[in-house]
Structure formats: structure tokens, C-alpha cells
PDB file of N, CA and C in Angstrom:
ATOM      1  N   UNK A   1     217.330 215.674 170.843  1.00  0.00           N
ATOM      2  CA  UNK A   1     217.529 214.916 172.060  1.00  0.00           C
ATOM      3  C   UNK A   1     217.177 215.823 173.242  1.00  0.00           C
ATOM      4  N   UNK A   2     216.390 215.304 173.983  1.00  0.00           N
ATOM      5  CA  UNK A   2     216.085 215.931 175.354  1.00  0.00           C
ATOM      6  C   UNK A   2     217.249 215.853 176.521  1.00  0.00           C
ATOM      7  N   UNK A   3     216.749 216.484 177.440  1.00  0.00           N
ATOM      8  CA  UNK A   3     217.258 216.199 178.548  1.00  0.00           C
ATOM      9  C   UNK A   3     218.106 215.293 179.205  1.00  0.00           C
ATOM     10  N   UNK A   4     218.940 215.020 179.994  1.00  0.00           N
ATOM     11  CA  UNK A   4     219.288 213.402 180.053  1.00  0.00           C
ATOM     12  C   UNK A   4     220.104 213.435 181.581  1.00  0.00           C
ATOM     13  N   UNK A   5     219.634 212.241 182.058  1.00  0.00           N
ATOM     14  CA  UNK A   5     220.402 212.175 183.579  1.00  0.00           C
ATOM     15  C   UNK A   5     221.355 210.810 183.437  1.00  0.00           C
ATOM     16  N   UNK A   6     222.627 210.989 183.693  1.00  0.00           N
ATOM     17  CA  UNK A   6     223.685 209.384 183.325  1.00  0.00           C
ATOM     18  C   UNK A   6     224.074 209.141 184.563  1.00  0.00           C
ATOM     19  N   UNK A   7     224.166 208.019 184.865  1.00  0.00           N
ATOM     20  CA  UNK A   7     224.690 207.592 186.078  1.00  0.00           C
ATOM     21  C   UNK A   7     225.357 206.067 184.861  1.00  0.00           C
ATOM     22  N   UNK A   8     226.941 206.508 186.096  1.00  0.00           N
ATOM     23  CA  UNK A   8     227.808 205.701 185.093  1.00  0.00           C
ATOM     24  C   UNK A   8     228.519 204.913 186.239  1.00  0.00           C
ATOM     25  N   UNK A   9     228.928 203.487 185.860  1.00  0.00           N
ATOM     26  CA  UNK A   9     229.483 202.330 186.260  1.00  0.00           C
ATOM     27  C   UNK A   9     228.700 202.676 188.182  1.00  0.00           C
ATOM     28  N   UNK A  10     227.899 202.245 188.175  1.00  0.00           N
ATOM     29  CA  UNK A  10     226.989 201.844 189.274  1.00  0.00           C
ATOM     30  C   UNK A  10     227.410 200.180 190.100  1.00  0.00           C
ATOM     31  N   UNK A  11     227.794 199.896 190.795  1.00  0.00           N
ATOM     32  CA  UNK A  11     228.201 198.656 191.021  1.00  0.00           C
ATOM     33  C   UNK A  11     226.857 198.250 191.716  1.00  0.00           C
ATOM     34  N   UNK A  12     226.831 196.781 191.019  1.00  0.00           N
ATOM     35  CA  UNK A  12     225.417 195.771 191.613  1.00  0.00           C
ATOM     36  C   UNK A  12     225.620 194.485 191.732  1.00  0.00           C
ATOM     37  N   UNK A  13     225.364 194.202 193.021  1.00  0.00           N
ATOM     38  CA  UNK A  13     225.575 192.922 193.449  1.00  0.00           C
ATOM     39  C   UNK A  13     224.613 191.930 193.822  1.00  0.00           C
ATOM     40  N   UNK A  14     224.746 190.858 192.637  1.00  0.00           N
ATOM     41  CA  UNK A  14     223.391 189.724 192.292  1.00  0.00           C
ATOM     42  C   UNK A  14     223.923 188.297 192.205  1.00  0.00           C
ATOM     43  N   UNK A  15     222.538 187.478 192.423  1.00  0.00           N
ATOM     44  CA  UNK A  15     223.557 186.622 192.154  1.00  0.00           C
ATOM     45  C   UNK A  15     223.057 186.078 190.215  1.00  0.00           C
ATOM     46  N   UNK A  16     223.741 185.931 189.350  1.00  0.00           N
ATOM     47  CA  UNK A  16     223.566 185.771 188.499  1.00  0.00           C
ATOM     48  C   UNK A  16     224.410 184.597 187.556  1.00  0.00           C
ATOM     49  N   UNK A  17     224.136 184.229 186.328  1.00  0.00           N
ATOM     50  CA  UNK A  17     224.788 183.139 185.490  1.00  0.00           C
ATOM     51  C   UNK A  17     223.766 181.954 185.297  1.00  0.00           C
ATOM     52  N   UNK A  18     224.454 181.188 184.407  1.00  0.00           N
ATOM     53  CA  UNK A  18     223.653 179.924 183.815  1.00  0.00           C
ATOM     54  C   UNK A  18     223.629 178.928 184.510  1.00  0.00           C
ATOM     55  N   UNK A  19     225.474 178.731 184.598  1.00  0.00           N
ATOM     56  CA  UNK A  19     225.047 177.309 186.002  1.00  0.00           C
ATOM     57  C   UNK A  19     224.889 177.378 187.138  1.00  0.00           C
ATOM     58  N   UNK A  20     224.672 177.432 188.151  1.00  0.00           N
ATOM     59  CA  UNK A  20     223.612 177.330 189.023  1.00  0.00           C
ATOM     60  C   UNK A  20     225.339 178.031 190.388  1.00  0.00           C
ATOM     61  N   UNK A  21     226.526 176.589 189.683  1.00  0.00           N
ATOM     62  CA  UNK A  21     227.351 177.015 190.722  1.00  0.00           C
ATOM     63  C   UNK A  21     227.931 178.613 190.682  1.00  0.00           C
ATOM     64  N   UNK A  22     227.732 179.475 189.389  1.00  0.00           N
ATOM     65  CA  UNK A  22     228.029 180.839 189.155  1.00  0.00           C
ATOM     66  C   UNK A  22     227.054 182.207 190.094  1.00  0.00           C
ATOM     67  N   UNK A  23     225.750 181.132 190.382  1.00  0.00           N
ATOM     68  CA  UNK A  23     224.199 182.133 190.775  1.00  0.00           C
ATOM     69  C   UNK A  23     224.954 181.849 192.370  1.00  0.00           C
ATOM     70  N   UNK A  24     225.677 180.961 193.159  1.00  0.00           N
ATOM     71  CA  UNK A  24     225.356 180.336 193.849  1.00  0.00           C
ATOM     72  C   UNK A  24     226.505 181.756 195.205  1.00  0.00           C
ATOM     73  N   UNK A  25     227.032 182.407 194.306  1.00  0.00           N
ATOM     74  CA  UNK A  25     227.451 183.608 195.125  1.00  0.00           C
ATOM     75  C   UNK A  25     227.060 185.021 194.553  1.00  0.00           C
ATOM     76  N   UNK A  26     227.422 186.236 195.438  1.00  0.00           N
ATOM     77  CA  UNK A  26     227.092 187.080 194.618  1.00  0.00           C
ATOM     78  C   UNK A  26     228.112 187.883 193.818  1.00  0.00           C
ATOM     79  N   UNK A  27     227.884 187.990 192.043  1.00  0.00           N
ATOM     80  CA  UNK A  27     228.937 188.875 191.486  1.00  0.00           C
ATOM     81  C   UNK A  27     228.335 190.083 191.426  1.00  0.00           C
ATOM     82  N   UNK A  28     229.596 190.765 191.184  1.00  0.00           N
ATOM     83  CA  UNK A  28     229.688 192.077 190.727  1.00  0.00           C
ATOM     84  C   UNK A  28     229.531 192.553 189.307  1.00  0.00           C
ATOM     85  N   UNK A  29     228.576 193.853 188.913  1.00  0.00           N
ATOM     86  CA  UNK A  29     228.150 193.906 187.571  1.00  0.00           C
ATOM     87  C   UNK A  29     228.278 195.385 187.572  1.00  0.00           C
ATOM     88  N   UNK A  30     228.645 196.075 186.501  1.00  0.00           N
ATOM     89  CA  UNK A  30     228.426 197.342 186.371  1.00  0.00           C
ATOM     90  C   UNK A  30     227.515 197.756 185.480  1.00  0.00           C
ATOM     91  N   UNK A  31     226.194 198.841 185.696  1.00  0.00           N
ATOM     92  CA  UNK A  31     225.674 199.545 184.995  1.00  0.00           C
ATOM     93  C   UNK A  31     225.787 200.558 184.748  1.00  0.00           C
ATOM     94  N   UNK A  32     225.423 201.170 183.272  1.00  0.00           N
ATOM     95  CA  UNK A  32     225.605 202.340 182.771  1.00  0.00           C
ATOM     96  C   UNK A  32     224.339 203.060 182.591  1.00  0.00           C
ATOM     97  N   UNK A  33     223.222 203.936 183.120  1.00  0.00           N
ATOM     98  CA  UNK A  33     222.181 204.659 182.427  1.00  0.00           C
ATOM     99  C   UNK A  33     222.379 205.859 182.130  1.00  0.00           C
ATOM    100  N   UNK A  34     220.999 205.477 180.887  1.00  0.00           N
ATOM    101  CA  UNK A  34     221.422 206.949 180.451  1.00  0.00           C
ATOM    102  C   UNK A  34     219.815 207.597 180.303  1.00  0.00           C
ATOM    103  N   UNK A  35     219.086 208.637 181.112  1.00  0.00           N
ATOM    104  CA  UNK A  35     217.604 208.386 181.282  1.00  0.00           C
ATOM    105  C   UNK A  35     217.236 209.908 180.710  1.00  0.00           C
ATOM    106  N   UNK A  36     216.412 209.360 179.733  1.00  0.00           N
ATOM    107  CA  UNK A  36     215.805 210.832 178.987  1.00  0.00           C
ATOM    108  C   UNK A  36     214.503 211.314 179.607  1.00  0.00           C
ATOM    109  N   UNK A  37     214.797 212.360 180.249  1.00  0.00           N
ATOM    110  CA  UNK A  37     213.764 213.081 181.220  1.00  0.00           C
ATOM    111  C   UNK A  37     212.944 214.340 180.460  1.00  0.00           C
ATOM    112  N   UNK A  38     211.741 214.450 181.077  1.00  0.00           N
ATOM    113  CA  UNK A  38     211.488 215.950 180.659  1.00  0.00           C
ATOM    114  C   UNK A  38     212.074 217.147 180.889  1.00  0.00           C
ATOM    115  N   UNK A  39     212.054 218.514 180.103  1.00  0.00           N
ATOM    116  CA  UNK A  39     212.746 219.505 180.355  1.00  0.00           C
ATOM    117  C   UNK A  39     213.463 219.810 182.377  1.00  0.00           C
ATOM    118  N   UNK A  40     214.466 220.011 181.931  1.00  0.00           N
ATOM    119  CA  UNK A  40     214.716 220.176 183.882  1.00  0.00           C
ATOM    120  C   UNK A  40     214.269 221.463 184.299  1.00  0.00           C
ATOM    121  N   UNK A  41     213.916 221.394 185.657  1.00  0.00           N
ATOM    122  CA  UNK A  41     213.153 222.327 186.002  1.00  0.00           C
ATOM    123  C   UNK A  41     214.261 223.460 186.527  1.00  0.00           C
ATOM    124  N   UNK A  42     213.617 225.063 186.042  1.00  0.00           N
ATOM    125  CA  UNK A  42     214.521 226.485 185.908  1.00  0.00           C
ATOM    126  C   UNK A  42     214.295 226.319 187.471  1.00  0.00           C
ATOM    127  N   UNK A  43     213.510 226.044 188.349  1.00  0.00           N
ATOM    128  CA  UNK A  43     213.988 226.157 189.533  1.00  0.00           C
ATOM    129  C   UNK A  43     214.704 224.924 190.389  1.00  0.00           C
ATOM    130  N   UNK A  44     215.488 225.522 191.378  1.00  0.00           N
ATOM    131  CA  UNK A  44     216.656 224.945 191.914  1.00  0.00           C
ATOM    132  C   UNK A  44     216.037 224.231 192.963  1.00  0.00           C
ATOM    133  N   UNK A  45     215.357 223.081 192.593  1.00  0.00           N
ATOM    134  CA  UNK A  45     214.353 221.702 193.354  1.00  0.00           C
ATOM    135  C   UNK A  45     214.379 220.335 193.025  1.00  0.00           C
ATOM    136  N   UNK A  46     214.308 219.196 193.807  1.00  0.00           N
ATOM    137  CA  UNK A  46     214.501 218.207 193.606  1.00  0.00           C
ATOM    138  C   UNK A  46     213.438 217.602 192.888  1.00  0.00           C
ATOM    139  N   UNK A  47     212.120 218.506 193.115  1.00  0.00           N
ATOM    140  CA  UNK A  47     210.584 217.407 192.755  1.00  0.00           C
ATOM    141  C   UNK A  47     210.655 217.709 191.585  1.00  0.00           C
ATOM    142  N   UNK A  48     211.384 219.156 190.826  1.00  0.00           N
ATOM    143  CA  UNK A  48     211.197 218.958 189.482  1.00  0.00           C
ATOM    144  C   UNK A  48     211.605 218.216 188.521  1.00  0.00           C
ATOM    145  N   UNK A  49     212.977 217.125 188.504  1.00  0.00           N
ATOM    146  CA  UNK A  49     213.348 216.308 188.052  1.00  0.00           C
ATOM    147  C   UNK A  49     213.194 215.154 188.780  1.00  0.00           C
ATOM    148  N   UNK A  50     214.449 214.408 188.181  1.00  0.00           N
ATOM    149  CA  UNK A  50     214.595 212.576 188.699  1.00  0.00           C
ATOM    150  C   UNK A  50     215.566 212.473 189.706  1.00  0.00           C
ATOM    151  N   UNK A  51     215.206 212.287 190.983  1.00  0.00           N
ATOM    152  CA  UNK A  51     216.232 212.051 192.074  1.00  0.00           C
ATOM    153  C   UNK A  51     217.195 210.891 191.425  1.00  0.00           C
ATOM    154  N   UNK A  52     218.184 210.995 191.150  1.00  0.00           N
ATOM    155  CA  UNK A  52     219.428 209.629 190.769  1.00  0.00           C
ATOM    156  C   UNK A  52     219.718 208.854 191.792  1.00  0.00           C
ATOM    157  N   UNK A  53     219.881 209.708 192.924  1.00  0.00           N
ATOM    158  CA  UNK A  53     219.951 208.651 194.083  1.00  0.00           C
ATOM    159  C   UNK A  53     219.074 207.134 194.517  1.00  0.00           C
ATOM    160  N   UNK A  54     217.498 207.791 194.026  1.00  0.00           N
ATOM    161  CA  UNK A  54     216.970 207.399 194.559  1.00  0.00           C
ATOM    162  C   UNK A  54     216.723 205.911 193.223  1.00  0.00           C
ATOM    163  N   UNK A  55     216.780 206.819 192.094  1.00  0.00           N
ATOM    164  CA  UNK A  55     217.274 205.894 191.070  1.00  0.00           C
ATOM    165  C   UNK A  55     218.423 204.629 191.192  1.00  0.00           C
ATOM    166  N   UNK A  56     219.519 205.132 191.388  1.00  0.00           N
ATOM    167  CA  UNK A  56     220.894 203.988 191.840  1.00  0.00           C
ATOM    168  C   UNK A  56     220.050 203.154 193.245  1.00  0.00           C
ATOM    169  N   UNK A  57     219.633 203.593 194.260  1.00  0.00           N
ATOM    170  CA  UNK A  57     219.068 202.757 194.973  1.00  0.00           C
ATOM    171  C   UNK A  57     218.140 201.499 195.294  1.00  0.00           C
ATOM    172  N   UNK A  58     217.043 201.759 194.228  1.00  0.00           N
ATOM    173  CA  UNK A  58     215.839 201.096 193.242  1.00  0.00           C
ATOM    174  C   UNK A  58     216.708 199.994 192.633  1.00  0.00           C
ATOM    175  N   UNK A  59     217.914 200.679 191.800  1.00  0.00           N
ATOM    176  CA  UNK A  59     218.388 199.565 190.932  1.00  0.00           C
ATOM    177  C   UNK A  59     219.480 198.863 191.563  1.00  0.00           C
ATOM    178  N   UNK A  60     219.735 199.016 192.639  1.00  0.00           N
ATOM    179  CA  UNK A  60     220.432 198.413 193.189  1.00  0.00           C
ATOM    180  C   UNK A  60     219.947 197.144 194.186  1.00  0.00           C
ATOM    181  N   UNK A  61     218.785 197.896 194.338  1.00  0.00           N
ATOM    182  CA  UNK A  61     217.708 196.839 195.198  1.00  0.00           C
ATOM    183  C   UNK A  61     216.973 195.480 194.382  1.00  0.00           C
ATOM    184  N   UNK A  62     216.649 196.089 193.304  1.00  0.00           N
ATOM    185  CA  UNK A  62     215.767 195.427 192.328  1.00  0.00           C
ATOM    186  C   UNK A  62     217.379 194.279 191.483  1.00  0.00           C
ATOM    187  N   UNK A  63     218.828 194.543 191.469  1.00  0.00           N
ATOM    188  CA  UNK A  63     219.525 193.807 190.854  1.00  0.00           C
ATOM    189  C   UNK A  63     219.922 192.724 192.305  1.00  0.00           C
ATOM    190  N   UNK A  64     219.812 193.006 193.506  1.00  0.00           N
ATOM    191  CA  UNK A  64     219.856 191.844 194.601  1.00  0.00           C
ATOM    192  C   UNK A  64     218.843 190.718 194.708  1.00  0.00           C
ATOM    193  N   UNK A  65     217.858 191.130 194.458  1.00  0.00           N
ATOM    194  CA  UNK A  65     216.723 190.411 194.765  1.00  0.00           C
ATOM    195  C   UNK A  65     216.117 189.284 193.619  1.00  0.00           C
ATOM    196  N   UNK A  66     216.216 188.070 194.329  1.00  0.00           N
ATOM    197  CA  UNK A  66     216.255 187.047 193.265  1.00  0.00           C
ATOM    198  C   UNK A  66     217.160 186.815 193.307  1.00  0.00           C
ATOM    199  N   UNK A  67     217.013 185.549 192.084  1.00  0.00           N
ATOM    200  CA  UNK A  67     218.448 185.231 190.822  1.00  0.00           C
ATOM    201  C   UNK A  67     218.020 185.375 189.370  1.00  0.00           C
ATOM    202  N   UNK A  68     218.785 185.545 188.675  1.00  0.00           N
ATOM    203  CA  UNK A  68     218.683 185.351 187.429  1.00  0.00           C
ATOM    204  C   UNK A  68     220.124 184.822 186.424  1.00  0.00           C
ATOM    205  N   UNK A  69     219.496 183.881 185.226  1.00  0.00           N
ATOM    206  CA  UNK A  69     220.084 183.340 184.462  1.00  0.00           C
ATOM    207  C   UNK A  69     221.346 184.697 183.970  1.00  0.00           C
ATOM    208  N   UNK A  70     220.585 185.576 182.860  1.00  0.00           N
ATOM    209  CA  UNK A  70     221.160 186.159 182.208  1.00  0.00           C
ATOM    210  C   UNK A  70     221.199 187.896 182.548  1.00  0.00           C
ATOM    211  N   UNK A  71     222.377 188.097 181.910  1.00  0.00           N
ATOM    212  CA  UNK A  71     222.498 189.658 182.044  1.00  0.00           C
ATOM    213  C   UNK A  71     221.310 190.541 181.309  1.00  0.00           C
ATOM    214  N   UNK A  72     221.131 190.083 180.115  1.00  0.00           N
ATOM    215  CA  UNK A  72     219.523 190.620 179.126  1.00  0.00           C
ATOM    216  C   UNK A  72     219.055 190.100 179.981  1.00  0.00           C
ATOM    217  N   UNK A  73     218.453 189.369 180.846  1.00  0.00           N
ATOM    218  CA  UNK A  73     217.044 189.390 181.348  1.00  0.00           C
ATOM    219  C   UNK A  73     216.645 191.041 182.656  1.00  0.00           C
ATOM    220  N   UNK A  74     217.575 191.104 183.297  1.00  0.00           N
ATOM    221  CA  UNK A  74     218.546 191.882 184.648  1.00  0.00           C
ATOM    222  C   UNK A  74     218.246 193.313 183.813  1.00  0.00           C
ATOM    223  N   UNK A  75     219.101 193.609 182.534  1.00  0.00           N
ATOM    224  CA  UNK A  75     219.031 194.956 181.840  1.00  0.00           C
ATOM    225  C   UNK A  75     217.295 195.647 181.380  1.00  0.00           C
ATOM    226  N   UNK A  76     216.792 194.375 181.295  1.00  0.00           N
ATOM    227  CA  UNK A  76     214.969 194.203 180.421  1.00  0.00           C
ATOM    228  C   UNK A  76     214.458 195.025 181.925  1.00  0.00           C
ATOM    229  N   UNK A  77     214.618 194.107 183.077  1.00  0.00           N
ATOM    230  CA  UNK A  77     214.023 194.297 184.537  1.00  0.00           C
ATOM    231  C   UNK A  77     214.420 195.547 184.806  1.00  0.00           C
ATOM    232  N   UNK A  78     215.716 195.636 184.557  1.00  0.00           N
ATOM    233  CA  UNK A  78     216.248 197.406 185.304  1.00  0.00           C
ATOM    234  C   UNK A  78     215.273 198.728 184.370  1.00  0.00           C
ATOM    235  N   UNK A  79     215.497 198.323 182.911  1.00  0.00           N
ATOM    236  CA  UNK A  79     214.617 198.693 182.277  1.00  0.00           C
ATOM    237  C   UNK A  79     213.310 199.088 182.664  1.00  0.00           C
ATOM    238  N   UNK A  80     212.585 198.114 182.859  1.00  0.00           N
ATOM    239  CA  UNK A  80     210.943 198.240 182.970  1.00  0.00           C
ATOM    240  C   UNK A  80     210.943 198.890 184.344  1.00  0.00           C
ATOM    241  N   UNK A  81     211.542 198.901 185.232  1.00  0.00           N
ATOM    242  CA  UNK A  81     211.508 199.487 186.189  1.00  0.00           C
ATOM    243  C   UNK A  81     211.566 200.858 185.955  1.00  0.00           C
ATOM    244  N   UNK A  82     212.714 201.151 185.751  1.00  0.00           N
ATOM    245  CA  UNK A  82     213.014 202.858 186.219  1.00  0.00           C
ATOM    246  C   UNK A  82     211.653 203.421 185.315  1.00  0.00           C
ATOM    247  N   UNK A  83     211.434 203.214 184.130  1.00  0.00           N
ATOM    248  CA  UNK A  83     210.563 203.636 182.894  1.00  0.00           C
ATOM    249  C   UNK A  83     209.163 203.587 183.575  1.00  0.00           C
ATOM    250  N   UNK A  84     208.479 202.840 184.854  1.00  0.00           N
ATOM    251  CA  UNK A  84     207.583 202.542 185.594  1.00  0.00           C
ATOM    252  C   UNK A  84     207.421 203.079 186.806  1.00  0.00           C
ATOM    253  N   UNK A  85     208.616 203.738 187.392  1.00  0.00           N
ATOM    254  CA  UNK A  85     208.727 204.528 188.684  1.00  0.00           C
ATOM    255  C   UNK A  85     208.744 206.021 188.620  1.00  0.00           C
ATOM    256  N   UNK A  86     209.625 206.026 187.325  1.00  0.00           N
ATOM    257  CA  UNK A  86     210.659 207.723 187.321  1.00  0.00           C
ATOM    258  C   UNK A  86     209.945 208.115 186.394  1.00  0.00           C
ATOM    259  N   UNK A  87     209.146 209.510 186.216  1.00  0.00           N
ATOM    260  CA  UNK A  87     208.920 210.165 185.136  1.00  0.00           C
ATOM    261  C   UNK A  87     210.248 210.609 183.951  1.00  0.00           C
ATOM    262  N   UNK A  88     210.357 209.335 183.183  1.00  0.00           N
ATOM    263  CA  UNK A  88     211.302 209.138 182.398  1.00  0.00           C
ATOM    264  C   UNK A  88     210.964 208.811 180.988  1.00  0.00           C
ATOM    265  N   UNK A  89     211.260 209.023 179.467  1.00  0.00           N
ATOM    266  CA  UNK A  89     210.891 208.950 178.625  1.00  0.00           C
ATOM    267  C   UNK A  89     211.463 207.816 177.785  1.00  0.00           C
ATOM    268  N   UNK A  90     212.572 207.702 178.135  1.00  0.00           N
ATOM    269  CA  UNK A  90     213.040 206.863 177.613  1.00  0.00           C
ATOM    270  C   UNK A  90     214.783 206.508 178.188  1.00  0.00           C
ATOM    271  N   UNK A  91     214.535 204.843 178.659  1.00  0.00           N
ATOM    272  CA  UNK A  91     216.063 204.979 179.556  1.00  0.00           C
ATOM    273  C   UNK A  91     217.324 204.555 178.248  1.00  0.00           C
ATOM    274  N   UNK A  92     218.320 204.373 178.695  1.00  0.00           N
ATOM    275  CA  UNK A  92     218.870 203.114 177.850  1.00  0.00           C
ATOM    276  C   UNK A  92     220.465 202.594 178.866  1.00  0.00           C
ATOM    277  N   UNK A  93     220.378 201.249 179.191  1.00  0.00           N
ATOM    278  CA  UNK A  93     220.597 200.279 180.005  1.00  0.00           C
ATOM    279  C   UNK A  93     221.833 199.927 179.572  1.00  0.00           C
ATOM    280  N   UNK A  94     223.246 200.489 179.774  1.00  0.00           N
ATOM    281  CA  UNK A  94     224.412 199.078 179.371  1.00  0.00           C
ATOM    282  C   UNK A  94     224.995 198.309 180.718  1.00  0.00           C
ATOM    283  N   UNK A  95     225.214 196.997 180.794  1.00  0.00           N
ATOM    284  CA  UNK A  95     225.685 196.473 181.799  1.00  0.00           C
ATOM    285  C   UNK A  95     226.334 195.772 181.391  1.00  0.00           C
ATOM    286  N   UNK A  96     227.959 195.774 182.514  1.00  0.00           N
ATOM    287  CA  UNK A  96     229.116 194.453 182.054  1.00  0.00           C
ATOM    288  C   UNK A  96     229.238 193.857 183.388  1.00  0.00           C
ATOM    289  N   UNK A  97     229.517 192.419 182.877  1.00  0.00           N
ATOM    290  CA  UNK A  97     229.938 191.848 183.436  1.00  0.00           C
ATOM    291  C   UNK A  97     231.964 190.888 183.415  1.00  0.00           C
ATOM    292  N   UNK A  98     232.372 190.987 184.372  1.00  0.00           N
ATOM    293  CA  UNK A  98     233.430 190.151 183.684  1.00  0.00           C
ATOM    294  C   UNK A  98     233.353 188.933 184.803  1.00  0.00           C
ATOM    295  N   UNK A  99     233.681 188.181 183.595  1.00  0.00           N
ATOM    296  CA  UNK A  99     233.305 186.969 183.906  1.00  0.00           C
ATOM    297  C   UNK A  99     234.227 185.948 182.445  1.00  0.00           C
ATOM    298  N   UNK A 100     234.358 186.089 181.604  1.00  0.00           N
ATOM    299  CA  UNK A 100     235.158 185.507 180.504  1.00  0.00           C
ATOM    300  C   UNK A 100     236.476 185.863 180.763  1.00  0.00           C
ATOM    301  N   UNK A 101     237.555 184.936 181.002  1.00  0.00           N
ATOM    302  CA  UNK A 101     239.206 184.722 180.619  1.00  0.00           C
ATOM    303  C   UNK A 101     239.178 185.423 179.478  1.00  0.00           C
ATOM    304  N   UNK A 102     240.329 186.659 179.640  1.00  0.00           N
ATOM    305  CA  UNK A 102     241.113 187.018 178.424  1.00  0.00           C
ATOM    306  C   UNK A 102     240.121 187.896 177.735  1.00  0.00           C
ATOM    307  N   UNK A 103     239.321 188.405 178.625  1.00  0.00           N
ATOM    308  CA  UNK A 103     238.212 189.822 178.037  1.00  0.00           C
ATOM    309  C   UNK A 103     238.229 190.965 179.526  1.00  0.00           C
ATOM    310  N   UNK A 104     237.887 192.207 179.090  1.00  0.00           N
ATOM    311  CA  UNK A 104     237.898 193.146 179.886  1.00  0.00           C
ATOM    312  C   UNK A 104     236.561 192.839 180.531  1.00  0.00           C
ATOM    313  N   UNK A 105     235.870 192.571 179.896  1.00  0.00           N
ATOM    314  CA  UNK A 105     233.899 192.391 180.673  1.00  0.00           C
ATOM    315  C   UNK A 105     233.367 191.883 179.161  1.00  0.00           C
ATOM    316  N   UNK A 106     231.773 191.461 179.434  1.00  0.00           N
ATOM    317  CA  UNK A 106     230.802 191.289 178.568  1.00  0.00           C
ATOM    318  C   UNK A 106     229.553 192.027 178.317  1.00  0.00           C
ATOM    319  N   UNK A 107     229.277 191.988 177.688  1.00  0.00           N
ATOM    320  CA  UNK A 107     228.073 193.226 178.239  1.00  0.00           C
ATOM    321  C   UNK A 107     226.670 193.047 177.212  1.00  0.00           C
ATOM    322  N   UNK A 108     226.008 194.029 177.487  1.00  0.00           N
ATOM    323  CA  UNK A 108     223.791 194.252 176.806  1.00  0.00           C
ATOM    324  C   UNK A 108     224.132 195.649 176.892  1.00  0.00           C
ATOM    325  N   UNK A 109     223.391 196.126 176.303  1.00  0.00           N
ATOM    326  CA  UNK A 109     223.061 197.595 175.769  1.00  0.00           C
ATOM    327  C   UNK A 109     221.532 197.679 175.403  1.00  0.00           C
ATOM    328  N   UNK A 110     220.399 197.818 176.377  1.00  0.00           N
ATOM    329  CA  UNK A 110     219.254 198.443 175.750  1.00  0.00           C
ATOM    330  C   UNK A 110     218.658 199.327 175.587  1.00  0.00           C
ATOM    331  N   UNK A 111     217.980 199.967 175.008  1.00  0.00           N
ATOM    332  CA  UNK A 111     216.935 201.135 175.199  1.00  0.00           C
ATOM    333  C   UNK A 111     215.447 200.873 175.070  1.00  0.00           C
ATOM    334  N   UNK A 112     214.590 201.338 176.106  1.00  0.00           N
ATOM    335  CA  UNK A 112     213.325 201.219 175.926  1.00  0.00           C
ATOM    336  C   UNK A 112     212.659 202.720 176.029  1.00  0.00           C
ATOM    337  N   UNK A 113     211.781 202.503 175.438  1.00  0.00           N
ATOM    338  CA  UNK A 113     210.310 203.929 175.774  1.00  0.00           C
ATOM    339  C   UNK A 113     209.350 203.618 176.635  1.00  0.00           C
ATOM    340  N   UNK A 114     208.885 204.749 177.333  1.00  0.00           N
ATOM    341  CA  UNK A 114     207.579 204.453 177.250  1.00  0.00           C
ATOM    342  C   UNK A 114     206.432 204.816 176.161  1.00  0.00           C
TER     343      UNK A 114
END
């Protein structure tokens, strides 16, 4: 296993769900990444790795914009993104939502490559 940058419970605010009256405000969702980078760089610089900031920002931007049905569609998008911006090898995506009576949250778990 390489390298790895985590940014954990990220709050994102979208509007999301199936029926239309759920999309029709915005909820709250938490993401988890976990982004496999190339070796980090021995010197003490930002260009040699993955700014996270700038990462949480991207995905914070990219989970406002629009609507969408489902949480897998949202995790696929956050996905293809960072893997398309960030010199990153491979991310992997968990996001919950709560939204179900009588559960802590719901959640997706993916991983993609490039």
C-alpha cells in the first residue's frame, strides 16, 4: 500500500433523494476519503503532494451543484472527480447519509483507479 491522504467525515450539503419532496431542501451527508497518492515528497512543500484543502473544497462544490437521485450516483461523481483533478492513484469514497428512522446513517463505499 502506498501513500495515503484521509480526510474524514467532511460535511456536504446537496440536495439529494428519490422523491422529489426530499431533493426539494438541502441535506446533510458525510464523506469519508481515503486517496492513494504517489510517494510524498522528502521536501517540506505543498506542490509535491495533494493539497486536501483544496480537495474538501472541489468536493464540496461538486456535492452542491445540481440534484441528484442517489447517494451511489454523488460517491461515482466525487469519485471521477478527485481521480481527474488530483494526481491520485486510486481514491476510495464512503458516504452516509441519515435519513432512515431507527438507523445511525446509510451509506456506499467505493473505490476507483485510474
Amino acid at each position: 500500500m502506498g501513500d495515503q491522504i484521509i480526510i474524514k467525515g467532511l460535511q456536504l450539503d446537496c440536495h439529494i433523494g428519490v422523491p422529489a419532496e426530499e431533493r426539494a431542501e438541502p441535506q446533510s451527508l458525510r464523506v469519508h476519503l481515503t486517496l492513494q497518492v504517489p510517494p510524498f515528497p522528502k521536501s517540506d512543500v505543498i506542490e509535491g503532494t495533494v493539497d486536501y484543502k483544496e480537495v474538501a473544497d472541489q468536493v464540496r462544490a461538486l456535492a452542491a451543484s445540481g440534484e441528484r437521485k442517489l447517494i451511489e450516483t454523488l460517491a461515482q461523481d466525487i469519485a471521477s472527480h478527485i481521480l481527474s483533478s488530483f494526481p491520485v492513484d486510486r481514491v476510495r469514497v464512503e458516504l452516509d447519509k441519515r435519513i432512515l428512522p431507527e438507523t445511525d446513517w446509510v451509506g456506499v463505499i467505493i473505490e476507483r483507479t485510474n
